[in-house]
N, C-alpha and C. Protein backbone atom coordinates (compact mmCIF):
# COMPACT_ATOMS: atom_id res chain seq x y z
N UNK A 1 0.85 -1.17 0.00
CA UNK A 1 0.00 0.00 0.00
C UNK A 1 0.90 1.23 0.00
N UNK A 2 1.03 2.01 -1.02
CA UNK A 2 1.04 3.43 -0.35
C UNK A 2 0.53 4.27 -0.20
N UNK A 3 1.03 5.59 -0.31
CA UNK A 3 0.31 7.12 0.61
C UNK A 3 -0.94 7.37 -0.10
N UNK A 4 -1.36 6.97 -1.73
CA UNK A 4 -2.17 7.31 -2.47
C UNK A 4 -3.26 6.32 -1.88
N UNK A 5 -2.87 5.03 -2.18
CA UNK A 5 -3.96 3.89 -1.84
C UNK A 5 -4.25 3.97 -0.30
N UNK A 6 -3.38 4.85 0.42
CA UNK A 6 -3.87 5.12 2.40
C UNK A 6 -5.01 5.60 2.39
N UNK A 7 -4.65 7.22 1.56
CA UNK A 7 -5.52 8.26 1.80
C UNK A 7 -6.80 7.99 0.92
N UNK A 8 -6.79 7.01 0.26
CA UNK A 8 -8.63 6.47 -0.55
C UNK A 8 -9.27 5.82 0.31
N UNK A 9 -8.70 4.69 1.14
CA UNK A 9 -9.05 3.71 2.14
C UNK A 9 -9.55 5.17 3.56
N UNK A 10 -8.75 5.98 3.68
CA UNK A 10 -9.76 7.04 4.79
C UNK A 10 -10.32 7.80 4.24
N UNK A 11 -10.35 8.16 3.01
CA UNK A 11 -11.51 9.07 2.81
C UNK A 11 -12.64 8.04 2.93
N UNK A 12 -12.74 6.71 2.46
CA UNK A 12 -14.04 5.94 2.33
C UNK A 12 -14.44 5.62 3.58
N UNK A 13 -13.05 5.76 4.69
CA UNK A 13 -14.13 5.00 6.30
C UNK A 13 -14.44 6.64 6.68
N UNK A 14 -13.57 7.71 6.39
CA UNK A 14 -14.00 8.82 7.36
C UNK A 14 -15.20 9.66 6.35
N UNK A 15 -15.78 9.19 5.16
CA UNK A 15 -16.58 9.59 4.45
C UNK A 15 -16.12 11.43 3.94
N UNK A 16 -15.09 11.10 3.63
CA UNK A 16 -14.60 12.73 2.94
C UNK A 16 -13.89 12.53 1.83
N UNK A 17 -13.78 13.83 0.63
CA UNK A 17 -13.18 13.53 -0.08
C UNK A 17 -11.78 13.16 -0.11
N UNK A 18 -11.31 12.46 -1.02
CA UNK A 18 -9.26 12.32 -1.24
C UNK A 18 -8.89 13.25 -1.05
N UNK A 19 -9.09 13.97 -1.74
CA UNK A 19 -8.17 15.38 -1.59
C UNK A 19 -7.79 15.69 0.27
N UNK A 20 -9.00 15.65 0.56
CA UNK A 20 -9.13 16.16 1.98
C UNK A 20 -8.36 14.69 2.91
N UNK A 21 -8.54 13.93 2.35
CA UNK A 21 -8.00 12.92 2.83
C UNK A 21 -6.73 12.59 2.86
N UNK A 22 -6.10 13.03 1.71
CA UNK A 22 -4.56 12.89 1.96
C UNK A 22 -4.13 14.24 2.41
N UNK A 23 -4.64 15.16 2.27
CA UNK A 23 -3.79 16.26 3.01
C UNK A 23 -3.77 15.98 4.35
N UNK A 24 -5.02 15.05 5.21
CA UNK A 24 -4.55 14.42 6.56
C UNK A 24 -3.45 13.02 6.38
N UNK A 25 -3.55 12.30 6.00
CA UNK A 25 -2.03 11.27 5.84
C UNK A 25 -0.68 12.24 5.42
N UNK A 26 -0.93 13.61 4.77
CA UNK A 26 0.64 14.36 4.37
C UNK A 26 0.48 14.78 6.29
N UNK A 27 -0.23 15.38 6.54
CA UNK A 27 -0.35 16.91 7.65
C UNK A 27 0.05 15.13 9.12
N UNK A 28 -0.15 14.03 8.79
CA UNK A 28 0.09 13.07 9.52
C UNK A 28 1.38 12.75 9.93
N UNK A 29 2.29 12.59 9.05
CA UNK A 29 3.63 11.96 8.33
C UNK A 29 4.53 13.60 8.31
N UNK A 30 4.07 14.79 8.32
CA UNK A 30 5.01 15.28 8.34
C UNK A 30 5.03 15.75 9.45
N UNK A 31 4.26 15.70 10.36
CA UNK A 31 4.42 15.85 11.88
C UNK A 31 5.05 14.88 12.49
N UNK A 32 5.04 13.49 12.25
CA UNK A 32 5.79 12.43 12.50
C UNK A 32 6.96 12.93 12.34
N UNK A 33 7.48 13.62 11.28
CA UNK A 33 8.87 14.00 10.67
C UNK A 33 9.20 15.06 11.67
N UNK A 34 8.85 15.96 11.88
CA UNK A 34 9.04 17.35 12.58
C UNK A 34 9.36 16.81 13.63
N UNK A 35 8.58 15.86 14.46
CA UNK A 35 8.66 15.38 15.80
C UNK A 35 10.12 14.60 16.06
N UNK A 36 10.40 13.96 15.20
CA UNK A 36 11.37 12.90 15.25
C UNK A 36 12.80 14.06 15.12
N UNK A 37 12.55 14.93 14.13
CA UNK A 37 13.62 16.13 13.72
C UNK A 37 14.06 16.53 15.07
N UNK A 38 12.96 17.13 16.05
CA UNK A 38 13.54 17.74 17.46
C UNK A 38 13.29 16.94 18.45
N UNK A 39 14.18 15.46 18.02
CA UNK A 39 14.34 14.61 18.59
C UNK A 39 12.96 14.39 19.54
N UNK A 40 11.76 14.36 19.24
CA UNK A 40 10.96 13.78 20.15
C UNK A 40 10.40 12.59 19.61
N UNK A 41 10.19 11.70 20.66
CA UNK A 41 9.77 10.35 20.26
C UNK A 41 7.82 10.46 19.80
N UNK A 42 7.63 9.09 19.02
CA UNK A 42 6.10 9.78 18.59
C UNK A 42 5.11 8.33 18.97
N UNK A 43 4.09 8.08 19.92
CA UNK A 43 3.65 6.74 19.86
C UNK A 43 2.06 6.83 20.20
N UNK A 44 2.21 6.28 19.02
CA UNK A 44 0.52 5.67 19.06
C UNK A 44 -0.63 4.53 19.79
N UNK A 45 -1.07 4.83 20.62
CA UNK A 45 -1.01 3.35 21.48
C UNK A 45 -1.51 2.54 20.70
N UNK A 46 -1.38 1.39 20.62
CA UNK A 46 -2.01 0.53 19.64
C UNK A 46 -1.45 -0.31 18.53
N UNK A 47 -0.73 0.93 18.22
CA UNK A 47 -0.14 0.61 17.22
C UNK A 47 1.40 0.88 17.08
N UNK A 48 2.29 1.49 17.72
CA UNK A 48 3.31 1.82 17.70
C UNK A 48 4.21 2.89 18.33
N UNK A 49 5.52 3.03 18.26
CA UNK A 49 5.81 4.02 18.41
C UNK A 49 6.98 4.41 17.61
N UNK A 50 7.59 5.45 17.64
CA UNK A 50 8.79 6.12 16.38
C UNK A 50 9.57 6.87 17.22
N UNK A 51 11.18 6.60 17.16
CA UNK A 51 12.03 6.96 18.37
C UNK A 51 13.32 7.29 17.31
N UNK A 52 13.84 8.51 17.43
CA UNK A 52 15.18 8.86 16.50
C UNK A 52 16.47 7.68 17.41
N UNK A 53 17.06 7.46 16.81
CA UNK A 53 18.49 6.40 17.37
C UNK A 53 19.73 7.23 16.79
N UNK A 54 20.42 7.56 16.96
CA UNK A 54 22.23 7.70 17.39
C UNK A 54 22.65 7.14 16.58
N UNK A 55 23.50 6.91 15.77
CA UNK A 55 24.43 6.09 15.55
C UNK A 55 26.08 6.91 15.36
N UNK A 56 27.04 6.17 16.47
CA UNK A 56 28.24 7.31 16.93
C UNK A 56 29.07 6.78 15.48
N UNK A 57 30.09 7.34 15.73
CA UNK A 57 30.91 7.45 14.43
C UNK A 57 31.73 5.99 14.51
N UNK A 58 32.15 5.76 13.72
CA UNK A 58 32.67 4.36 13.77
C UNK A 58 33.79 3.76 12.14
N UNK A 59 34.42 3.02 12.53
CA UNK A 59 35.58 2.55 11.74
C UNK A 59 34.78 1.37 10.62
N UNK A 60 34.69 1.35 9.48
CA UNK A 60 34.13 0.28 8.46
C UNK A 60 35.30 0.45 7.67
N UNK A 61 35.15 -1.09 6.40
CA UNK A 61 35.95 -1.51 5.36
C UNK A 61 34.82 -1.04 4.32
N UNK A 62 35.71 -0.97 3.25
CA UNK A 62 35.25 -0.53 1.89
C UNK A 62 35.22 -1.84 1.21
N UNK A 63 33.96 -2.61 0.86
CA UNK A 63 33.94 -3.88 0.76
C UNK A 63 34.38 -4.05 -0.86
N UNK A 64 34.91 -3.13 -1.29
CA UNK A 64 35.41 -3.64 -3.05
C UNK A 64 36.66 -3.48 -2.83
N UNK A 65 37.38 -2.67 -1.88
CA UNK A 65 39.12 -2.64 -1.60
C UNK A 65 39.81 -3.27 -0.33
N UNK A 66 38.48 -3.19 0.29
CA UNK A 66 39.29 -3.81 1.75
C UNK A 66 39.59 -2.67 2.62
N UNK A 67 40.15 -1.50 1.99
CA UNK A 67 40.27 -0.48 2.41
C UNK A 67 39.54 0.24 4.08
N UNK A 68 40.27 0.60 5.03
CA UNK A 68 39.37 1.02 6.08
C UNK A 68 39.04 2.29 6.62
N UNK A 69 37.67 2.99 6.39
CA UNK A 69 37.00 4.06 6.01
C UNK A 69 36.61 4.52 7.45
N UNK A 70 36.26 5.85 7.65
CA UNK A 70 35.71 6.29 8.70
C UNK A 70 34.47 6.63 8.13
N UNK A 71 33.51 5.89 9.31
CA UNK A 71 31.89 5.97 9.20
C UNK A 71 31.08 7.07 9.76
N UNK A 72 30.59 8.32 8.80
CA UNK A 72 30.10 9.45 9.86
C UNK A 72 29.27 8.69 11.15
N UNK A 73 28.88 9.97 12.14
CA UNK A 73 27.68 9.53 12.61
C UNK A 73 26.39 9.98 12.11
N UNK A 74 25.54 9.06 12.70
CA UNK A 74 23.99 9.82 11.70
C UNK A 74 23.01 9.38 12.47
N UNK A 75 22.08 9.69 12.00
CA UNK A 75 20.61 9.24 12.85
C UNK A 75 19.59 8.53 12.23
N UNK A 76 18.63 7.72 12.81
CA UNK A 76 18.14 6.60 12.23
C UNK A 76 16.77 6.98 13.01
N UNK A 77 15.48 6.22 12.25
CA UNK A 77 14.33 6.18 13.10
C UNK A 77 14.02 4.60 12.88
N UNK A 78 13.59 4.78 14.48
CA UNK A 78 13.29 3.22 14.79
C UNK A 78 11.77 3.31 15.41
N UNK A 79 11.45 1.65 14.95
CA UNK A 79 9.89 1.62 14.86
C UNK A 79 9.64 0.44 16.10
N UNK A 80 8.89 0.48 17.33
CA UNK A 80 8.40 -0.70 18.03
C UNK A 80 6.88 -0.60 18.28
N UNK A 81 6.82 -1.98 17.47
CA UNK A 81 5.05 -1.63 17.01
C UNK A 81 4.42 -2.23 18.27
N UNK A 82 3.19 -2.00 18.29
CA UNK A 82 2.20 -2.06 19.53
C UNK A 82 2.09 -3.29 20.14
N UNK A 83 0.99 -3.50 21.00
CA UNK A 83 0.33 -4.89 21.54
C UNK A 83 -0.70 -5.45 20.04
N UNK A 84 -1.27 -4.16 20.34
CA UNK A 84 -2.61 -4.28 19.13
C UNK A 84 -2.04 -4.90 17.74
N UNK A 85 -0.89 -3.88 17.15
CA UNK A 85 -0.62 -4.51 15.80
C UNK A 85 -0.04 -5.77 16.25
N UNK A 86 1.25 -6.35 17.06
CA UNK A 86 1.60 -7.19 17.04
C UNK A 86 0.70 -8.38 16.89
N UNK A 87 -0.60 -8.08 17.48
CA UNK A 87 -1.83 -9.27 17.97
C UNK A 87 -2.22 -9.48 16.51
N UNK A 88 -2.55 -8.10 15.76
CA UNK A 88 -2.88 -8.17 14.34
C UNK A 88 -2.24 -9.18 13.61
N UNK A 89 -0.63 -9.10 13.44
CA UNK A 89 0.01 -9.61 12.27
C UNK A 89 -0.06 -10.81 12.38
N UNK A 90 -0.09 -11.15 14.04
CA UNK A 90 -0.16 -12.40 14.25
C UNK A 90 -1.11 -13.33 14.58
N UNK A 91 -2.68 -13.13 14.11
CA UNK A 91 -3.36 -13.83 13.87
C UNK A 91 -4.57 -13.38 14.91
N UNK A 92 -3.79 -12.51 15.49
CA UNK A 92 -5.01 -12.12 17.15
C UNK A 92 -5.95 -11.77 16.81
């Protein structure tokens, strides 16, 4: 599924048009983004939550030379999904 096929599936349960419908899945996802940006964590009960992660700088090989590279640091978002979804995927 993506953002196009999201926002048809809620306009039809929340009975509004697409249009109006994906500007809530964008106005959704980019608050997710903003949130995660000033490092705040974002969780949905139910279904999840979204937490920025660290990653410190670190020593790697250059796997076509062997060669050994310095790895910036950077930041990652990490996902630990709910009770609810877990119960979902798994048959609950």
């Amino acid at each position: 599924m993506n953002k196009t096929e999201l926002a048809t599936i809620v306009a039809d349960k929340a009975d509004i048009s697409k249009e109006k419908a994906s500007e809530v899945v964008t106005a959704i996802t980019d608050e997710i983004t903003a949130a995660l940006a000033r490092e705040e964590s974002v969780s949905l009960i139910g279904f999840g939550s979204f937490v920025r992660r660290s990653r410190a700088a670190r020593k790697g090989k250059n796997p076509q030379t062997g060669q050994e590279i310095d790895i910036a640091a950077s930041n990652s978002v990490g996902f630990k999904a709910g009770k609810a979804l877990k119960d979902s995927v798994n048959g609950g």
